[in-house]
Protein backbone atom coordinates (compact mmCIF):
# COMPACT_ATOMS: atom_id res chain seq x y z
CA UNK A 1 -32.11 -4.74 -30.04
CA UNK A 2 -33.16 -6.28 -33.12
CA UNK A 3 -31.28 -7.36 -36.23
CA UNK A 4 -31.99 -4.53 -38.27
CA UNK A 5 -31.31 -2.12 -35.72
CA UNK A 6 -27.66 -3.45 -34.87
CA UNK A 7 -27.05 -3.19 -38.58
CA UNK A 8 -27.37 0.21 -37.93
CA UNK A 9 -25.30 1.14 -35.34
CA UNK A 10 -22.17 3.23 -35.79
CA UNK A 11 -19.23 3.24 -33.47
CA UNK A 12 -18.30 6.69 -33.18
CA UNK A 13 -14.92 7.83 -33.10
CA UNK A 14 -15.44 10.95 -30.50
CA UNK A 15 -17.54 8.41 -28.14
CA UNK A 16 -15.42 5.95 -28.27
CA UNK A 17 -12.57 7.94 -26.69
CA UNK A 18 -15.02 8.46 -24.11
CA UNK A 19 -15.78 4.65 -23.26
CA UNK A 20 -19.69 5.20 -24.99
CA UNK A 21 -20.82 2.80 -27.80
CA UNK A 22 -23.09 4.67 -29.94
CA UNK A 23 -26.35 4.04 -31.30
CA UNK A 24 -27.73 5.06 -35.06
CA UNK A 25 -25.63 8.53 -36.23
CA UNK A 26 -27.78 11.04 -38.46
CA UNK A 27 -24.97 13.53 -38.33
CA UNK A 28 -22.23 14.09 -41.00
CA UNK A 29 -19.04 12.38 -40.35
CA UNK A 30 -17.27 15.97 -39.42
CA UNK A 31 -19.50 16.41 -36.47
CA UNK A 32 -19.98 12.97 -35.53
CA UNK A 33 -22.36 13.26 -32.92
CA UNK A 34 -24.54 10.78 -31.19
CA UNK A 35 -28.05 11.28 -31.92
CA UNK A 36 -29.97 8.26 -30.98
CA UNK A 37 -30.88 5.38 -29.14
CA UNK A 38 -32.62 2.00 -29.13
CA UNK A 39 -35.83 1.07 -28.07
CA UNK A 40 -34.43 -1.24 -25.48
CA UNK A 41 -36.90 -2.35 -22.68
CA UNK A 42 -34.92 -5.32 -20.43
CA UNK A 43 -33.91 -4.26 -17.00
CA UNK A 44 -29.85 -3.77 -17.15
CA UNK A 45 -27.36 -5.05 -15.09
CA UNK A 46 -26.89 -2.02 -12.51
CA UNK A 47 -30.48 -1.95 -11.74
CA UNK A 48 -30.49 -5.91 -11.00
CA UNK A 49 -27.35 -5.18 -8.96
CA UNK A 50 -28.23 -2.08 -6.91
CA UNK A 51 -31.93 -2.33 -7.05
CA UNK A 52 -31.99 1.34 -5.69
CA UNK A 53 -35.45 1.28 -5.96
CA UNK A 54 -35.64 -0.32 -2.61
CA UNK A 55 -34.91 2.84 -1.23
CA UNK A 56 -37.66 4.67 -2.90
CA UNK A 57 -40.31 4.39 0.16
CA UNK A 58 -38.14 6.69 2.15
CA UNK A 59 -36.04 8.73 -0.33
CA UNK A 60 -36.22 9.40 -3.85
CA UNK A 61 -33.91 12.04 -3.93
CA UNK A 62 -36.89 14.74 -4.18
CA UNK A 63 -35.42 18.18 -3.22
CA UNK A 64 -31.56 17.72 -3.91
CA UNK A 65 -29.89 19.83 -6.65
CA UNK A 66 -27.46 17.32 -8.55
CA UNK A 67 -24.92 18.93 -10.79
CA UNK A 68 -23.32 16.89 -13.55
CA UNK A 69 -20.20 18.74 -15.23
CA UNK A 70 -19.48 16.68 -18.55
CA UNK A 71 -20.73 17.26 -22.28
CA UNK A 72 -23.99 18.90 -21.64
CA UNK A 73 -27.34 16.94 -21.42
CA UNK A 74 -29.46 16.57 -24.84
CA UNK A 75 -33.32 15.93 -24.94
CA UNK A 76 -34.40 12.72 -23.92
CA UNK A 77 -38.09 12.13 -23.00
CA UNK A 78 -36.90 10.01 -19.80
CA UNK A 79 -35.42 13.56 -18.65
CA UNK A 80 -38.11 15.40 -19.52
CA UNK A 81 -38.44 18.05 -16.87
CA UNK A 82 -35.41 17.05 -14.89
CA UNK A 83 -33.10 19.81 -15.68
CA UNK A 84 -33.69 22.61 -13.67
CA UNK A 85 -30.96 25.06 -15.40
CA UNK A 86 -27.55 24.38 -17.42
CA UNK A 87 -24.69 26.42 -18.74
CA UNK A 88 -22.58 25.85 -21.77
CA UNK A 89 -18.95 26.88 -20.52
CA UNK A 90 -17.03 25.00 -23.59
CA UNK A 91 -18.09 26.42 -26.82
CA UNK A 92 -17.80 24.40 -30.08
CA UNK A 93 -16.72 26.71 -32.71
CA UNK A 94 -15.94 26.63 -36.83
CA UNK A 95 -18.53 25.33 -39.98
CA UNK A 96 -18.28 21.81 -38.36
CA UNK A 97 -19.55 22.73 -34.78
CA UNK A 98 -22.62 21.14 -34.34
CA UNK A 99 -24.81 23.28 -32.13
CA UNK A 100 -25.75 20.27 -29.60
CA UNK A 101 -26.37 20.58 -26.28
CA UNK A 102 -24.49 17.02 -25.78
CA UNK A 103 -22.43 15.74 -29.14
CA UNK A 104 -20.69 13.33 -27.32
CA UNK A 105 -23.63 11.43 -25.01
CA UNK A 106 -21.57 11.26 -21.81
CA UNK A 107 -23.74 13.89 -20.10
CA UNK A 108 -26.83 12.98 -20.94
CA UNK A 109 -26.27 9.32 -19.99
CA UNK A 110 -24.56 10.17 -16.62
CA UNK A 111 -28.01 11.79 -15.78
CA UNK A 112 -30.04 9.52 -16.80
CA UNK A 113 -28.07 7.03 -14.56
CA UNK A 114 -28.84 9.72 -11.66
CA UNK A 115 -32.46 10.54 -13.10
CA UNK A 116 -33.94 8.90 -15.67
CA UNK A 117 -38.05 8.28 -15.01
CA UNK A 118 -39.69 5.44 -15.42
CA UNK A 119 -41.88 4.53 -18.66
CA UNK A 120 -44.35 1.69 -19.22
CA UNK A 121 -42.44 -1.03 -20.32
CA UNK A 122 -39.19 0.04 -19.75
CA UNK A 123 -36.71 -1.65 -17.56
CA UNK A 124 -34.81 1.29 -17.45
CA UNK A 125 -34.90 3.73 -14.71
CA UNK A 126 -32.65 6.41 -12.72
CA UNK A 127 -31.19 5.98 -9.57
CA UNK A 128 -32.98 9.57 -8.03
CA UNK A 129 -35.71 10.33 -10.24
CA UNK A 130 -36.80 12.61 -7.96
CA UNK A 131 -33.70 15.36 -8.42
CA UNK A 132 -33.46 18.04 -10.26
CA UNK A 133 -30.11 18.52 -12.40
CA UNK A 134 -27.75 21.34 -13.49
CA UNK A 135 -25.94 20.68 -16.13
CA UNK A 136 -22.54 22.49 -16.82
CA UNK A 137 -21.11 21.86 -20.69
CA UNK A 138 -17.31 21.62 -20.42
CA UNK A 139 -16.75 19.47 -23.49
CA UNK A 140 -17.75 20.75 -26.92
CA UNK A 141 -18.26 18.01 -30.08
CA UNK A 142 -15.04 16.28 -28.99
CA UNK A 143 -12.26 16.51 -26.47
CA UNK A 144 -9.46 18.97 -27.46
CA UNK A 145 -6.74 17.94 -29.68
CA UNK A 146 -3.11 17.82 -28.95
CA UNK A 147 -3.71 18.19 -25.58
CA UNK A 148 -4.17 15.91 -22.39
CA UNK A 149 -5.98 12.67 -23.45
CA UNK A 150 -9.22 12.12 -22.63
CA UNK A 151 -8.98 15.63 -20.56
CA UNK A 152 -10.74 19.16 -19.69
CA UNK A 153 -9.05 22.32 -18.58
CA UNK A 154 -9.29 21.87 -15.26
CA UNK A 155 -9.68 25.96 -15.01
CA UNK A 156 -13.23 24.47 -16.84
CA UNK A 157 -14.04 22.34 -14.42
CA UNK A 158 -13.15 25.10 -11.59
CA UNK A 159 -15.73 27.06 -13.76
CA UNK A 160 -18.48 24.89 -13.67
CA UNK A 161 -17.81 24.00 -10.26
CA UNK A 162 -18.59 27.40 -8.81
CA UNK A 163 -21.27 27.95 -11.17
CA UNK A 164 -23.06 24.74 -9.71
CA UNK A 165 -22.09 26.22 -5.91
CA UNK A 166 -23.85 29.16 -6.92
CA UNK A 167 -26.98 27.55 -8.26
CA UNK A 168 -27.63 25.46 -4.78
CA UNK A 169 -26.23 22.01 -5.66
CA UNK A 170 -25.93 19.81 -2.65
CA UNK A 171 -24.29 17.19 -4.66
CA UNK A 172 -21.82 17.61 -7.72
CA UNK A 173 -20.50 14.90 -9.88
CA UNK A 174 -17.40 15.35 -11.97
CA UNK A 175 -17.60 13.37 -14.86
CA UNK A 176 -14.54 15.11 -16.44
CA UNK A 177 -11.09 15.18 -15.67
CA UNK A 178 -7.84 17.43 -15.75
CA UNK A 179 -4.66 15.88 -16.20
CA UNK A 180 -2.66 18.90 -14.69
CA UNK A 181 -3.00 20.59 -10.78
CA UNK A 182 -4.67 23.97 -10.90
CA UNK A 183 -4.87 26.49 -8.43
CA UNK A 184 -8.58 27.73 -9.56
CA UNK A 185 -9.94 24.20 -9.54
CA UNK A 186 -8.26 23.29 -6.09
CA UNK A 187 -10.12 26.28 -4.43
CA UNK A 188 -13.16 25.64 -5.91
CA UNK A 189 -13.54 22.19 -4.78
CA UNK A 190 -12.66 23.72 -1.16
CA UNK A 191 -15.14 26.36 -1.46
CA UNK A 192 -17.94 23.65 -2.75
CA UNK A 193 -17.20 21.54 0.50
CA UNK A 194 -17.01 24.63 2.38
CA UNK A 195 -20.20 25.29 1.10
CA UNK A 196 -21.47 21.23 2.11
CA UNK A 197 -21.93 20.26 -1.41
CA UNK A 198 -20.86 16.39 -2.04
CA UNK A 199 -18.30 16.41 -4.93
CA UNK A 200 -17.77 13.34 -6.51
CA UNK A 201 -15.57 12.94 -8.94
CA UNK A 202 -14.40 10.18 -11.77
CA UNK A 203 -11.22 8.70 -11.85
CA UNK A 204 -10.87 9.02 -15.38
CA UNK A 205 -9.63 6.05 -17.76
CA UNK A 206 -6.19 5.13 -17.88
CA UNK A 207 -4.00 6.03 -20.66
CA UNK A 208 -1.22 4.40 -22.82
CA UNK A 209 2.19 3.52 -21.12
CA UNK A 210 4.05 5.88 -23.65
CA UNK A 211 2.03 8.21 -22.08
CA UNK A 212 3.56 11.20 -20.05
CA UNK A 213 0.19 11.36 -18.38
CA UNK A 214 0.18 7.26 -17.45
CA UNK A 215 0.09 6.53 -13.66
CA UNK A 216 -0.28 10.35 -12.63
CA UNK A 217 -3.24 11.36 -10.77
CA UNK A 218 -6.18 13.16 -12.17
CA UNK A 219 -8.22 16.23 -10.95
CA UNK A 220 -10.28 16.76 -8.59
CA UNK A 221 -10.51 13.29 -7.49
CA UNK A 222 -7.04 13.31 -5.99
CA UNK A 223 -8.16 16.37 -3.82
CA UNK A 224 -8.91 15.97 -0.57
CA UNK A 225 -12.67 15.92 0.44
CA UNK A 226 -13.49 14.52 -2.94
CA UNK A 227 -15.43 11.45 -3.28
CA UNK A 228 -13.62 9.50 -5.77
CA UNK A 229 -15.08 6.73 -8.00
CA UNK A 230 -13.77 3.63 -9.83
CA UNK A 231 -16.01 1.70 -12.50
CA UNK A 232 -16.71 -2.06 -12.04
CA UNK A 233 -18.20 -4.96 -14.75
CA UNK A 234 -21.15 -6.89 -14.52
CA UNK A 235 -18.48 -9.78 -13.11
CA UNK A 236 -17.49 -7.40 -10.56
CA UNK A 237 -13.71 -6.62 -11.72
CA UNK A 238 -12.56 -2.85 -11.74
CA UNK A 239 -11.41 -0.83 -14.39
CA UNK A 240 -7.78 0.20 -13.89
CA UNK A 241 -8.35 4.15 -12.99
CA UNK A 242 -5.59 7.19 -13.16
CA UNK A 243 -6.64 8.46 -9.91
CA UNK A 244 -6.95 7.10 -6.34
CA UNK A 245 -10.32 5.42 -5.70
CA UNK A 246 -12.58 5.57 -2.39
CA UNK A 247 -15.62 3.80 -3.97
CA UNK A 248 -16.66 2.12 -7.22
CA UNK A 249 -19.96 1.51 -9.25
CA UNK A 250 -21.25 -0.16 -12.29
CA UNK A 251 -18.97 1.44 -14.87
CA UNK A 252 -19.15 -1.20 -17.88
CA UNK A 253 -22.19 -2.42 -20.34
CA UNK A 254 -24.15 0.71 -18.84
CA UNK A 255 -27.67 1.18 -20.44
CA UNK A 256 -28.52 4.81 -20.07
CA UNK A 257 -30.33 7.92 -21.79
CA UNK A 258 -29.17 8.80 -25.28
CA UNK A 259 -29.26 12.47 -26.70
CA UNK A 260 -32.19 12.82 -29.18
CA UNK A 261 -33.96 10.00 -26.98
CA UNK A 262 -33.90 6.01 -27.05
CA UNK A 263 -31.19 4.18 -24.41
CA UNK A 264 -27.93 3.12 -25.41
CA UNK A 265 -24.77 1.10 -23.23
CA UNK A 266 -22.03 3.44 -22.01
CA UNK A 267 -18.96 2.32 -20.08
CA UNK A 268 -16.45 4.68 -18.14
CA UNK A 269 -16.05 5.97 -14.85
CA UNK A 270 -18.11 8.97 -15.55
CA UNK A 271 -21.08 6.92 -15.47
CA UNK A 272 -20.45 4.85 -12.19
CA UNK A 273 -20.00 8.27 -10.99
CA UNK A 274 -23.26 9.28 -11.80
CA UNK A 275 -24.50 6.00 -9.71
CA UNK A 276 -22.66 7.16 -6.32
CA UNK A 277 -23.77 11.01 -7.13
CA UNK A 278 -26.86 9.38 -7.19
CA UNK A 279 -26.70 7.84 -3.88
CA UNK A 280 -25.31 10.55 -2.11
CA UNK A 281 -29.01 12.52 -3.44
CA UNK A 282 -30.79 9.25 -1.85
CA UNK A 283 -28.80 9.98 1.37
CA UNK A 284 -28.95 14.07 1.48
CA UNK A 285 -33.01 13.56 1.03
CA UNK A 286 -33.82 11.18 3.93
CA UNK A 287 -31.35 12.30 6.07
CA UNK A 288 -31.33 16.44 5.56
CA UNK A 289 -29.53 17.39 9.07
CA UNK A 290 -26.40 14.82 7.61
CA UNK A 291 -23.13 17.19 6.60
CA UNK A 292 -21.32 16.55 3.42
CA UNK A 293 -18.73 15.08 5.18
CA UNK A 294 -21.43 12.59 7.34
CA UNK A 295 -22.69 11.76 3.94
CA UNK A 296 -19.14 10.37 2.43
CA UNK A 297 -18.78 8.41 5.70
CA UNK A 298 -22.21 6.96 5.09
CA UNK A 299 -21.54 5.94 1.64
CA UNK A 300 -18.06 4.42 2.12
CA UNK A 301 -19.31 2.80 5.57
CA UNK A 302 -22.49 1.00 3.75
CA UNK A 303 -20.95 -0.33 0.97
CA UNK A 304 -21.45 -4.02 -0.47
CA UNK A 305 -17.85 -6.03 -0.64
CA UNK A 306 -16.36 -6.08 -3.63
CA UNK A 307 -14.59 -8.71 -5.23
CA UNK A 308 -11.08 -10.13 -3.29
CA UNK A 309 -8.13 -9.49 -5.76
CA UNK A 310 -4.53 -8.89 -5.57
CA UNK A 311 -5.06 -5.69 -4.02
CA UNK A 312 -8.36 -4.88 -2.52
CA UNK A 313 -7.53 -1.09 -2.46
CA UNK A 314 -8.44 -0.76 -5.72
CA UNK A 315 -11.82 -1.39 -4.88
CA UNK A 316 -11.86 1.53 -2.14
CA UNK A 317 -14.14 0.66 0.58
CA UNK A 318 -16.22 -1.62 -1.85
CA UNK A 319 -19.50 -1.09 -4.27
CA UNK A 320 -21.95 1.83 -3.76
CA UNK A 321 -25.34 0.35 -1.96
CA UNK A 322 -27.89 3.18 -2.72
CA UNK A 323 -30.58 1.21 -0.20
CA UNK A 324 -28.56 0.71 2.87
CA UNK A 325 -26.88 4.01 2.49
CA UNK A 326 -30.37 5.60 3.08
CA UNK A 327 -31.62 2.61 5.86
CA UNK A 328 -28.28 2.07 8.24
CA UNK A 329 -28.26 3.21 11.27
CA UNK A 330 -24.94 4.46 11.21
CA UNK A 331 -22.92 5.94 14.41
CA UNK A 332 -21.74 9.19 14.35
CA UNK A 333 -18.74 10.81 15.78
CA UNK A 334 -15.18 8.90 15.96
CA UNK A 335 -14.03 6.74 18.75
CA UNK A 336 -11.85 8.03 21.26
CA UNK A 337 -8.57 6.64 22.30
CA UNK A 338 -8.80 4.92 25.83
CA UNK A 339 -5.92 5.83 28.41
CA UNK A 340 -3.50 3.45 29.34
CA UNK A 341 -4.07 0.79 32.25
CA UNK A 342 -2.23 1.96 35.29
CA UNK A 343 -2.12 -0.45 38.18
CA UNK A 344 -2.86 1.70 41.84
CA UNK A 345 -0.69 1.27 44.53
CA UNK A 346 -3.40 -0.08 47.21
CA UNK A 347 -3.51 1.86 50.59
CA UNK A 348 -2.11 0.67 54.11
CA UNK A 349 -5.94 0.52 55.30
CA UNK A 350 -6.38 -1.80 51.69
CA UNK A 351 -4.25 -4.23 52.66
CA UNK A 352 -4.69 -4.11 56.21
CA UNK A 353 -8.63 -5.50 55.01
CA UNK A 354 -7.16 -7.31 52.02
CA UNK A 355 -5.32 -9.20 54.66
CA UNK A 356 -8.05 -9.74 56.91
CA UNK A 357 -10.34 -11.24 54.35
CA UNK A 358 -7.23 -13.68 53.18
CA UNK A 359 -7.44 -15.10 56.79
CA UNK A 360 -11.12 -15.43 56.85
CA UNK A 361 -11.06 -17.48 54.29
CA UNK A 362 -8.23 -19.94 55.14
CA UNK A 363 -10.13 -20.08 58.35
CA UNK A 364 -13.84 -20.94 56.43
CA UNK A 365 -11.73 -23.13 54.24
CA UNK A 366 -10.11 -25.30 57.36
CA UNK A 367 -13.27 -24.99 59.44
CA UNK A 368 -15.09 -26.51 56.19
CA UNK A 369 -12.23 -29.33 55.70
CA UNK A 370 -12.54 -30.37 59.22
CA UNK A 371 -16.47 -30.35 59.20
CA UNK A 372 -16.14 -32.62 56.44
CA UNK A 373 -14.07 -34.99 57.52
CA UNK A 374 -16.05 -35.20 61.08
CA UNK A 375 -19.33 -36.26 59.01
CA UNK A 376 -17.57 -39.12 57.02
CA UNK A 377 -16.21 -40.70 60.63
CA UNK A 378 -20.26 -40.45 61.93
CA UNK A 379 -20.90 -41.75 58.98
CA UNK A 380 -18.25 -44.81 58.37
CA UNK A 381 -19.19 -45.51 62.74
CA UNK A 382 -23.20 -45.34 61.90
CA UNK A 383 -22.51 -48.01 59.44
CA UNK A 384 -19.73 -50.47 60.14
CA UNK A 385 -20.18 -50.15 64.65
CA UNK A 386 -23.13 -52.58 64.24
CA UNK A 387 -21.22 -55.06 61.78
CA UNK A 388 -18.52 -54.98 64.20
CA UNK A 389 -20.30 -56.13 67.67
CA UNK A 390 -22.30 -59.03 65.49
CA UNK A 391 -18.87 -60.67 64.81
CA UNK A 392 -17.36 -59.93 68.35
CA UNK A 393 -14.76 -57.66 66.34
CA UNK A 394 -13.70 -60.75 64.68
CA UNK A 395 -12.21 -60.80 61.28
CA UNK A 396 -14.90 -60.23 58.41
CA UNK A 397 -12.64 -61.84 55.96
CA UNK A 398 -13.91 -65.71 54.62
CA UNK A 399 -12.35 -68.57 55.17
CA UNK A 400 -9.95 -69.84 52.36
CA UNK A 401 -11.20 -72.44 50.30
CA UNK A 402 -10.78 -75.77 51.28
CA UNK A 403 -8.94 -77.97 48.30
CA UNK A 404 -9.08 -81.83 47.53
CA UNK A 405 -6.40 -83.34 45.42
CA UNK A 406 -7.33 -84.84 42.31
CA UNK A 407 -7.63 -88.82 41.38
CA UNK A 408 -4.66 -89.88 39.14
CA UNK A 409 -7.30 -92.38 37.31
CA UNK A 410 -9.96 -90.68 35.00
CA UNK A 411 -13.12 -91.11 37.25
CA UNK A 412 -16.25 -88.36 38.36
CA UNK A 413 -14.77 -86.71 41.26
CA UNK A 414 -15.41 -87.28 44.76
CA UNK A 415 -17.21 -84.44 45.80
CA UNK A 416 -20.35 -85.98 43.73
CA UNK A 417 -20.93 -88.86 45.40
CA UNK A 418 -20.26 -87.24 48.88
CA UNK A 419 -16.36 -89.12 49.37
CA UNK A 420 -14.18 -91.45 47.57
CA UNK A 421 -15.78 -94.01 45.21
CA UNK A 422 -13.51 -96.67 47.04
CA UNK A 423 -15.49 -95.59 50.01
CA UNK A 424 -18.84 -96.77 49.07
């Protein structure tokens, strides 16, 4: 992004609350909506990371159905063509409602995370370009005031969770949360896994200690059979979530698909969510006979490690790997408990032989000893009986030495000049 173009961007107050930084705002300040993006063409982070593309020889998600329930999904020419159908269940209402299909950003950039096509020149590119999307609206301009922060009704969410069910989505991410257990939303998440959609769902950001909402779970990724997702930086440390988390993505310095077209960076666990909805497309694709449930496993069981910390449960299972997801040979089914060793009582006729065989052996064992010792005596005769007869079985020890005593007067000794030197 160049000089003048920084100059121009606006943080907007709406986005913010959503984790988005915003690019160049046209709209008044009442409706504060993002309408723009840069013309930004370096590969980002994710992409370097996950290089999904490596998975594009044998899946590019072609045939899947991905349904992303957040703030709608605005024109962007990257998604041109991608969005098969949408729905608009939160309605933005009064003189300052600003008729966008996406005010805020978050749902347009979540698919382009999942879908985004590639342009010349741009680094840029979605994880599944080959999907089609459904986009449910459950957020109007802004979040609702006075109510749960940084939350949706989760009878919304149950909404646009059936609605998706009904228009064939094998895989669902939940960008939104609910703050509150619902009834409504609990049986539509069972009725989507009944029906074998994936449903993947963000953990939401965490909120302010004086919070009465701080450390509580959101909805639906606290609900069983939901895939939940945590956000990680470029340096690999997660973002503190309010809910439990299975996996975790790229969820900071996102670059991504603005409303009204350009890219932008987005950061929040709605948009690592869109990476592991993403993946679970790849996986659906290549490997169509896989159930919902198979395709959690596969994504939890094929993750990269994530960083070691003070507690590695935050992490989940580790960081979503779109490639080997698709390429692992992964074994189905779960192993079975083996029964306890129990020693058997051997049978008369068993010991009887057991007994038998014992004796053998001690037998081959002495009958091996004495062979043994019968070859070193032919040996020890073969070589010392001949020795023996040439000395008439004399001693073969040598004579001692025989030992002359010293002269008291310094002279050469004797035994040079064959005697005594008086001698000569």
């Amino acid at each position: 992004m160049n000089a003048k173009r920084i100059g121009q961007v606006l943080l907007v107050p709406a986005v913010l609350a959503a984790g988005l930084l915003a690019a160049p705002a046209t709209a008044t300040a009442q409706q504060q909506c993002v309408t723009g993006g840069s013309d930004i063409r370096s590969v980002p982070w994710p992409q370097r990371f996950l290089a999904p593309e490596r998975a594009w020889p044998m899946s590019t998600g072609s045939g899947q159905k991905v349904a992303v329930i957040s703030t709608g999904t605005g024109d962007n020419p990257l998604l041109s063509g991608k969005v098969a159908d949408s729905t608009t269940l939160a309605q933005a209402s009064g003189r300052n409602a600003s008729g966008r299909p996406d005010c805020m950003g978050i749902g347009t950039g979540v698919a382009g995370v999942i879908a985004a096509g590639s342009a010349p020149g741009i680094g840029f590119h979605g994880v599944a370009p080959g999907v089609s999307l459904l986009s449910a609206k459950v957020v109007a301009d802004q979040y609702v005031s006075g109510g749960p922060p940084k939350a949706v009704d989760p009878g919304l969410l149950a909404d646009a969770i059936d609605w998706a069910v009904g228009k064939g989505a094998s895989v669902i991410a939940v960008a939104e949360v609910a703050r509150e257990d619902n009834a409504a939303l609990r049986q539509a998440v069972q009725n989507a896994i009944a029906k074998n959609a994936v449903v993947v769902a963000a953990t939401g950001e965490p909120v302010g200690s004086d919070s009465p909402y701080a450390g509580k779970p959101t909805y639906p990724g606290s609900l069983d059979g939901v895939l939940t997702v945590g956000a990680i930086d470029e340096g690999g440390q997660v973002v503190p979530g309010a809910s439990r988390i299975d996996i975790v993505a790229p969820g900071v310095g996102v670059l991504t698909t603005y409303p009204g077209g350009g890219l932008g960076t987005a950061a929040g666990s709605s948009f690592a969510t869109g990476y592991v909805a993403a993946a679970a497309a790849l996986v659906r694709a290549y490997w169509p006979n896989l159930s919902n449930v198979d395709v959690v496993k596969r994504l939890r069981a094929t993750t990269t490690p994530a960083n070691d910390g003070p507690d590695r449960r935050t992490y989940g299972d580790g960081i979503v790997n779109p490639y080997q997801a698709v390429i692992d040979q992964v074994s189905g089914g779960r192993p079975a408990d083996l029964p306890p060793l129990r020693q058997k009582e051997p049978t008369a006729e068993e010991k009887a032989i057991k007994a038998a065989d014992d004796h053998a052996t001690a037998w081959g064992f002495g009958a091996a000893g004495i062979g043994v010792g019968l070859v070193g005596l032919v040996i020890a005769l073969a070589i010392f009986w001949p020795k023996g007869r040439g000395r008439r079985w004399r001693s073969g020890l040598a004579p001692d030495p025989v030992e002359y005593p010293e002269d008291e007067l310094p002279q050469p000794p004797a035994e040079l000049f064959g005697g005594r030197a008086g001698n000569s």
